[in-house]
Protein backbone atom coordinates (compact mmCIF):
# COMPACT_ATOMS: atom_id res chain seq x y z
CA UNK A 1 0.00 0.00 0.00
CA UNK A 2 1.09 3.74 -0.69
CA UNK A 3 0.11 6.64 1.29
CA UNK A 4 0.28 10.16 1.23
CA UNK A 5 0.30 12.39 4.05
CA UNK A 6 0.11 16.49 4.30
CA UNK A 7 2.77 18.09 6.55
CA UNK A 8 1.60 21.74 6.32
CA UNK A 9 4.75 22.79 8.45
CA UNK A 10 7.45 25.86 7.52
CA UNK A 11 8.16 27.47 11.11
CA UNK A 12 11.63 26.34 10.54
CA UNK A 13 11.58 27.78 7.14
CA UNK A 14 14.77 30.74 7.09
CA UNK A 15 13.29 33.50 4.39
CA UNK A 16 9.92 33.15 3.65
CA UNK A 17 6.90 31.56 5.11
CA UNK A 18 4.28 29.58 2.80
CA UNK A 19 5.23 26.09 2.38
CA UNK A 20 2.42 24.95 4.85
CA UNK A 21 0.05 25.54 2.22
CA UNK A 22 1.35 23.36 -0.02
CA UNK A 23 -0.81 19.86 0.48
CA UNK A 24 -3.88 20.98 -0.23
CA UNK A 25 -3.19 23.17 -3.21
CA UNK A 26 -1.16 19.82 -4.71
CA UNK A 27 -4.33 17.54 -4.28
CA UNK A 28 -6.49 20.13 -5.78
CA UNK A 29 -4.96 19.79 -8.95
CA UNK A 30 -6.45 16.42 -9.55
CA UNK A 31 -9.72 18.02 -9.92
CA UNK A 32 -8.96 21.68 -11.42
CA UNK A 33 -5.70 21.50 -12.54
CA UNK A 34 -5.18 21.31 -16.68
CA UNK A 35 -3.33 17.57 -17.10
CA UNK A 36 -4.99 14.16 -16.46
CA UNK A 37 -3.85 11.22 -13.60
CA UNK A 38 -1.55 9.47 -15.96
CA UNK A 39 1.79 9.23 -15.56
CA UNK A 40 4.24 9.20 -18.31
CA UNK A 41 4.50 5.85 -18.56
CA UNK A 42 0.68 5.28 -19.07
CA UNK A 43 -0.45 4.46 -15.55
CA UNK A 44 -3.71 5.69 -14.03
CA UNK A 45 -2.67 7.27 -10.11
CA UNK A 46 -6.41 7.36 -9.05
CA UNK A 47 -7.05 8.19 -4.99
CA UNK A 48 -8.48 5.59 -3.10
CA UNK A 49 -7.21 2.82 -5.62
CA UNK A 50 -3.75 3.70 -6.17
CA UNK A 51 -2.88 5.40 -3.08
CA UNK A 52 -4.87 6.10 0.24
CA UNK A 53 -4.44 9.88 1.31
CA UNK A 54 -4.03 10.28 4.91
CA UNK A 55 -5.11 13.76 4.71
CA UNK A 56 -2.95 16.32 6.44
CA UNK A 57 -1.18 16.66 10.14
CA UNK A 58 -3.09 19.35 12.29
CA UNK A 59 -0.15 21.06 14.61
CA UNK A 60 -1.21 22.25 18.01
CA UNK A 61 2.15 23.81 17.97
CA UNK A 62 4.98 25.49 16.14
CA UNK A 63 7.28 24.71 18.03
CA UNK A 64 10.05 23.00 16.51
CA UNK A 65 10.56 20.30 18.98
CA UNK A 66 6.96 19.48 19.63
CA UNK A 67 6.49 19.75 15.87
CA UNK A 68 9.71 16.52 15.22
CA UNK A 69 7.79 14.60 17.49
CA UNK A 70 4.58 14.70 16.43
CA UNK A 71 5.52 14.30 12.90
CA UNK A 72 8.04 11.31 13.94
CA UNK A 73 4.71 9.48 15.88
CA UNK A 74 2.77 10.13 12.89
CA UNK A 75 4.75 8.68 10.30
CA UNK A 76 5.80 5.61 12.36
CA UNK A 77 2.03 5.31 12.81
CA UNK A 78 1.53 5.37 8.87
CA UNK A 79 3.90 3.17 7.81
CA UNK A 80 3.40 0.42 10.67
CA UNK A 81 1.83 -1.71 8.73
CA UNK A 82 4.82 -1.67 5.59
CA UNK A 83 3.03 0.73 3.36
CA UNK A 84 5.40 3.12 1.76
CA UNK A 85 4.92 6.92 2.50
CA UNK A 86 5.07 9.90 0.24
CA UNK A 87 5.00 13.16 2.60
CA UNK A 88 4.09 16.62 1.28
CA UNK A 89 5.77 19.52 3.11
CA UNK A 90 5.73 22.17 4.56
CA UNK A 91 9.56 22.91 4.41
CA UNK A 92 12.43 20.85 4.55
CA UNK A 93 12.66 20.58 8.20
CA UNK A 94 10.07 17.66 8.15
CA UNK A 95 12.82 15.60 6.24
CA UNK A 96 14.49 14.69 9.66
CA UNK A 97 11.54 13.19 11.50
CA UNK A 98 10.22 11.75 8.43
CA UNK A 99 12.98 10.13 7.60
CA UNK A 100 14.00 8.89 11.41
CA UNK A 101 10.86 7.20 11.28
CA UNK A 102 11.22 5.17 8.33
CA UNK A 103 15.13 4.25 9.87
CA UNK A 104 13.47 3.21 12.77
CA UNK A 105 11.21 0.64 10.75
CA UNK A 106 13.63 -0.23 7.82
CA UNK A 107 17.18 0.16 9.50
CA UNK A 108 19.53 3.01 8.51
CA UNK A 109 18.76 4.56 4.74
CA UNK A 110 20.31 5.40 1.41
CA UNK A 111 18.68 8.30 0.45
CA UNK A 112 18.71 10.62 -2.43
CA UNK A 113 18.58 14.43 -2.04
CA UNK A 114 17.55 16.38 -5.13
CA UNK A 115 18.23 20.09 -3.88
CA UNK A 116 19.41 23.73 -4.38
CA UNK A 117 20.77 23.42 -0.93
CA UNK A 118 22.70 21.14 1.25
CA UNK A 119 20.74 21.72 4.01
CA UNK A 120 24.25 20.59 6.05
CA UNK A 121 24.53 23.11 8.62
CA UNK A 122 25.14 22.21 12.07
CA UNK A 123 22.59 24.84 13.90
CA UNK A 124 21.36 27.08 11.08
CA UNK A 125 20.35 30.76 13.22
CA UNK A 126 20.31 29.22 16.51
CA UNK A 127 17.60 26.46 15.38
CA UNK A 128 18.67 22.95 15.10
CA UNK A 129 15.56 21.93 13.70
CA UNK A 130 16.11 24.40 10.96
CA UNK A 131 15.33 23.19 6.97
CA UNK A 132 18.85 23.84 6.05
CA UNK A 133 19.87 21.51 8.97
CA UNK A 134 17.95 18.42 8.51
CA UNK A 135 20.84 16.37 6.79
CA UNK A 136 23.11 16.55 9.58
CA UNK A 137 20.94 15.45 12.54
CA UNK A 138 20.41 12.58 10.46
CA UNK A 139 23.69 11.40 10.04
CA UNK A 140 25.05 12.99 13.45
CA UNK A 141 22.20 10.16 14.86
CA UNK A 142 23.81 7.79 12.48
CA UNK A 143 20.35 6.79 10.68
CA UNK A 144 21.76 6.90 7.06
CA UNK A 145 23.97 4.25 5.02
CA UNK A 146 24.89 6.90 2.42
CA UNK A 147 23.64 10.42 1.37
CA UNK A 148 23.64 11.18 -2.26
CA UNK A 149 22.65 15.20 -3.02
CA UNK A 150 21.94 16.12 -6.45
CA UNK A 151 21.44 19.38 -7.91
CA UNK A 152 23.29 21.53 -5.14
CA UNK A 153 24.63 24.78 -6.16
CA UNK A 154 25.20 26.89 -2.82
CA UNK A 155 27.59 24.86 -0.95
CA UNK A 156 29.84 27.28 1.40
CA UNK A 157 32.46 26.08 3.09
CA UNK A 158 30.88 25.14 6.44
CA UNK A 159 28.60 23.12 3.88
CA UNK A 160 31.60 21.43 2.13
CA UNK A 161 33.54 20.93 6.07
CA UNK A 162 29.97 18.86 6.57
CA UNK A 163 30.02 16.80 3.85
CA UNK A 164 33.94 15.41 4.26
CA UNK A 165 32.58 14.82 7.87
CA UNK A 166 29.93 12.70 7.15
CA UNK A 167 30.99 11.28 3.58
CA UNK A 168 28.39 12.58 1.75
CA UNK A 169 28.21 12.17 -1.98
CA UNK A 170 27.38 15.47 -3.59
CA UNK A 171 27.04 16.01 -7.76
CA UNK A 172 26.82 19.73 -8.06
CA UNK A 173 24.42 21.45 -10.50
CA UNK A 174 27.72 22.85 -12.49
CA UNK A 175 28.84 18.86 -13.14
CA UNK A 176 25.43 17.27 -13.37
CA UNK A 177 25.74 13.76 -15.28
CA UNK A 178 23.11 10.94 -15.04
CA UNK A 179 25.57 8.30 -14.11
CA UNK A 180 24.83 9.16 -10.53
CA UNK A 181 21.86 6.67 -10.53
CA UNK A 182 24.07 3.72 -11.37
CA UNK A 183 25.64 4.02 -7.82
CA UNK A 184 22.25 4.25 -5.74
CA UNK A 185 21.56 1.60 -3.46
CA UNK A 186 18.91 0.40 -1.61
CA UNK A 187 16.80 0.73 0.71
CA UNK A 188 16.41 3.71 -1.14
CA UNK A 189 14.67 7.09 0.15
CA UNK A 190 14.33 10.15 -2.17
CA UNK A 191 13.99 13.60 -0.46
CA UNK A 192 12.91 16.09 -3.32
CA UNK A 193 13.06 20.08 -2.61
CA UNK A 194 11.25 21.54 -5.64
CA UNK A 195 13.97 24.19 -5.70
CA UNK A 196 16.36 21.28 -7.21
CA UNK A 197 14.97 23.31 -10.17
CA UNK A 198 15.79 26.45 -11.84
CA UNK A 199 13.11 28.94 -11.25
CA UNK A 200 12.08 29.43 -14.44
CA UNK A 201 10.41 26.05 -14.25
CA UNK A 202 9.27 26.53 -10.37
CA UNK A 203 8.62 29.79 -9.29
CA UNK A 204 6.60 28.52 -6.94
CA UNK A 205 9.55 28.65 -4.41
CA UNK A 206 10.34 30.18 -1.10
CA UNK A 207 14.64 30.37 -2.18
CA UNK A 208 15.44 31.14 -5.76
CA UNK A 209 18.68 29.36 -6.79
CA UNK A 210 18.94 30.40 -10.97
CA UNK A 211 21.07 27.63 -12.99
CA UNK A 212 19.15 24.31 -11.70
CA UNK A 213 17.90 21.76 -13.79
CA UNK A 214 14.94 21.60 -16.00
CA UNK A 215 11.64 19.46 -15.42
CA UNK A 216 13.20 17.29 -18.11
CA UNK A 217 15.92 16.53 -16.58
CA UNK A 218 14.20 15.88 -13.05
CA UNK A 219 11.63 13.26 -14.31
CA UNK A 220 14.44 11.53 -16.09
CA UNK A 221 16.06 11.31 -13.13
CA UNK A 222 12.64 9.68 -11.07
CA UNK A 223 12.01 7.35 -13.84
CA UNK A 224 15.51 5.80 -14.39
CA UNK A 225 15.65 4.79 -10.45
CA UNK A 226 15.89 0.85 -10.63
CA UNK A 227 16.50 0.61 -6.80
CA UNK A 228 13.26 -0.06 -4.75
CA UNK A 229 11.89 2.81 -3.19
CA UNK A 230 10.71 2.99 0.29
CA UNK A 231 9.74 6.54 0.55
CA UNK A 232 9.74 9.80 -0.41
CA UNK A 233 8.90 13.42 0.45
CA UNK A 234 8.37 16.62 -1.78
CA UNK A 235 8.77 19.56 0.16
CA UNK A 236 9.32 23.81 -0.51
CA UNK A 237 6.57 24.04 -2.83
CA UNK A 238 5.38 27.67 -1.78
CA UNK A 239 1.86 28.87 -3.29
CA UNK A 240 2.57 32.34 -1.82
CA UNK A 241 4.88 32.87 -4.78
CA UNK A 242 3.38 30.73 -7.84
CA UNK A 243 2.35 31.92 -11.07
CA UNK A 244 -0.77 30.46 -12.27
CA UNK A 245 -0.42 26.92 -10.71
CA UNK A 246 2.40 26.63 -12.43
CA UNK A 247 4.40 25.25 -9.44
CA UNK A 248 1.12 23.27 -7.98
CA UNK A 249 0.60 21.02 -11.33
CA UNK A 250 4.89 20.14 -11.37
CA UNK A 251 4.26 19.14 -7.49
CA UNK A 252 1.34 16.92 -8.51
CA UNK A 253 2.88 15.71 -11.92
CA UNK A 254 6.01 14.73 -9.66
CA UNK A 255 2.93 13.28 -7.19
CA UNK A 256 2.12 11.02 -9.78
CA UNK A 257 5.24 9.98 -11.02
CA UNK A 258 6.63 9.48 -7.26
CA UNK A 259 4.00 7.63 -7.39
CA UNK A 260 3.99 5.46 -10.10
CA UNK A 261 8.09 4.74 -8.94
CA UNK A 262 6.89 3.54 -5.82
CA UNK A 263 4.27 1.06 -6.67
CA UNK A 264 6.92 -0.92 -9.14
């Protein structure tokens, strides 16, 4: 079974606030949004067939540390049972109890970042539960086999110090090849920040990063994945700044084909 669960959470979110609107402006694309529920490889993603939608978290609180936990219960909750989960933020931040949770029921990860950012600093503003921190309290916890980032094009040299720490893998932007997906392994979890494009194909974005990839190149990238994937979250979609729904129908074409990935 897949699921789908709204995280409409972006108090850790550094610039701009919006992100928490995100689920339910995603979902209403299957019903007023311009493109069918077909992926590109011809399958039907219908609701209630393909994929049961959990509906969105309802916080209490924004505080950061009330807001990990619940989040953590709620996934673990979700994916008790062995369904796979694909989480819509909200900002980054949810990446590190969404992720705990699924090392806590599958053993520690691979995962694959697709990302502007690094989101690698050790205590971003004073806020550990930052969205440009959620990386390292991952790995500091030791929950991941490997981290593989893709797409990153603001690395400063804190950023760079983290990765050597922690041996991540990182493919900047400036030397993107596809030969990247050869080396993933499994079990596999892909973390997708929107941003991982360039602008001019998401301006639906809190952080604009100009020379990231096109849509082309990101749905190449989803449907070339051979490893099994055991979860996934799309996260930074921010309606405050979209054009049109331009933003909302890539977030729910990405749905689908997150999607479609996850059900082979």
């Amino acid at each position: 079974m897949i699921k789908i669960l709204g995280i409409p959470f972006d108090a850790n979110s550094s610039f701009l606030r919006g992100p928490y609107l995100a689920p339910p402006r995603i979902r209403l694309m299957a019903s007023e949004g311009s493109a069918n529920n077909y992926t590109e490889e011809g399958v039907e993603i219908l609701a209630g067939r393909d994929f049961q939608d959990l509906g969105d978290l309802l916080f209490a609180s924004q505080d950061p540390q009330k807001a990990y936990e619940y989040i953590k219960t709620s996934v673990s909750k979700a994916i008790a049972d062995g369904s796979k989960l694909l989480s819509l933020g909200g900002d980054h931040s949810i990446a590190y109890p969404v992720i705990e949770a699924h090392a806590l029921k599958h053993g520690p990860l691979h995962v694959l970042q697709l990302d502007a950012h690094g989101d690698l600093y050790e205590d971003f503003e004073g806020n550990p539960y930052s969205h440009a921190s959620p990386f390292v309290r991952l790995l500091e916890k030791g929950l991941l086999k490997s981290l593989t980032q893709v797409g990153i094009r603001t690395l400063t040299q804190h950023q760079r110090e983290q990765a050597a720490k922690y041996k991540v893998s990182i493919l900047e932007m400036k030397d993107f090849s596809m030969d990247f997906i050869h080396t993933l392994e499994g079990p596999l979890y892909i973390s997708l920040d929107i941003d991982v494009l360039d602008p001019a194909f998401a301006p639906g974005i809190s952080h604009y990063e100009p020379g990231g990839m096109s849509t082309r190149q990101l749905l190449d990238i989803i449907q070339t994945i051979k490893t099994p994937i055991i979860g996934a979250d799309l996260v930074e979609y921010n309606p405050v700044r979209d054009h049109h729904d331009m933003t909302a129908m890539l977030a729910f074409k990405l749905m689908k084909e997150m999607i479609g990935k996850m059900k082979q």
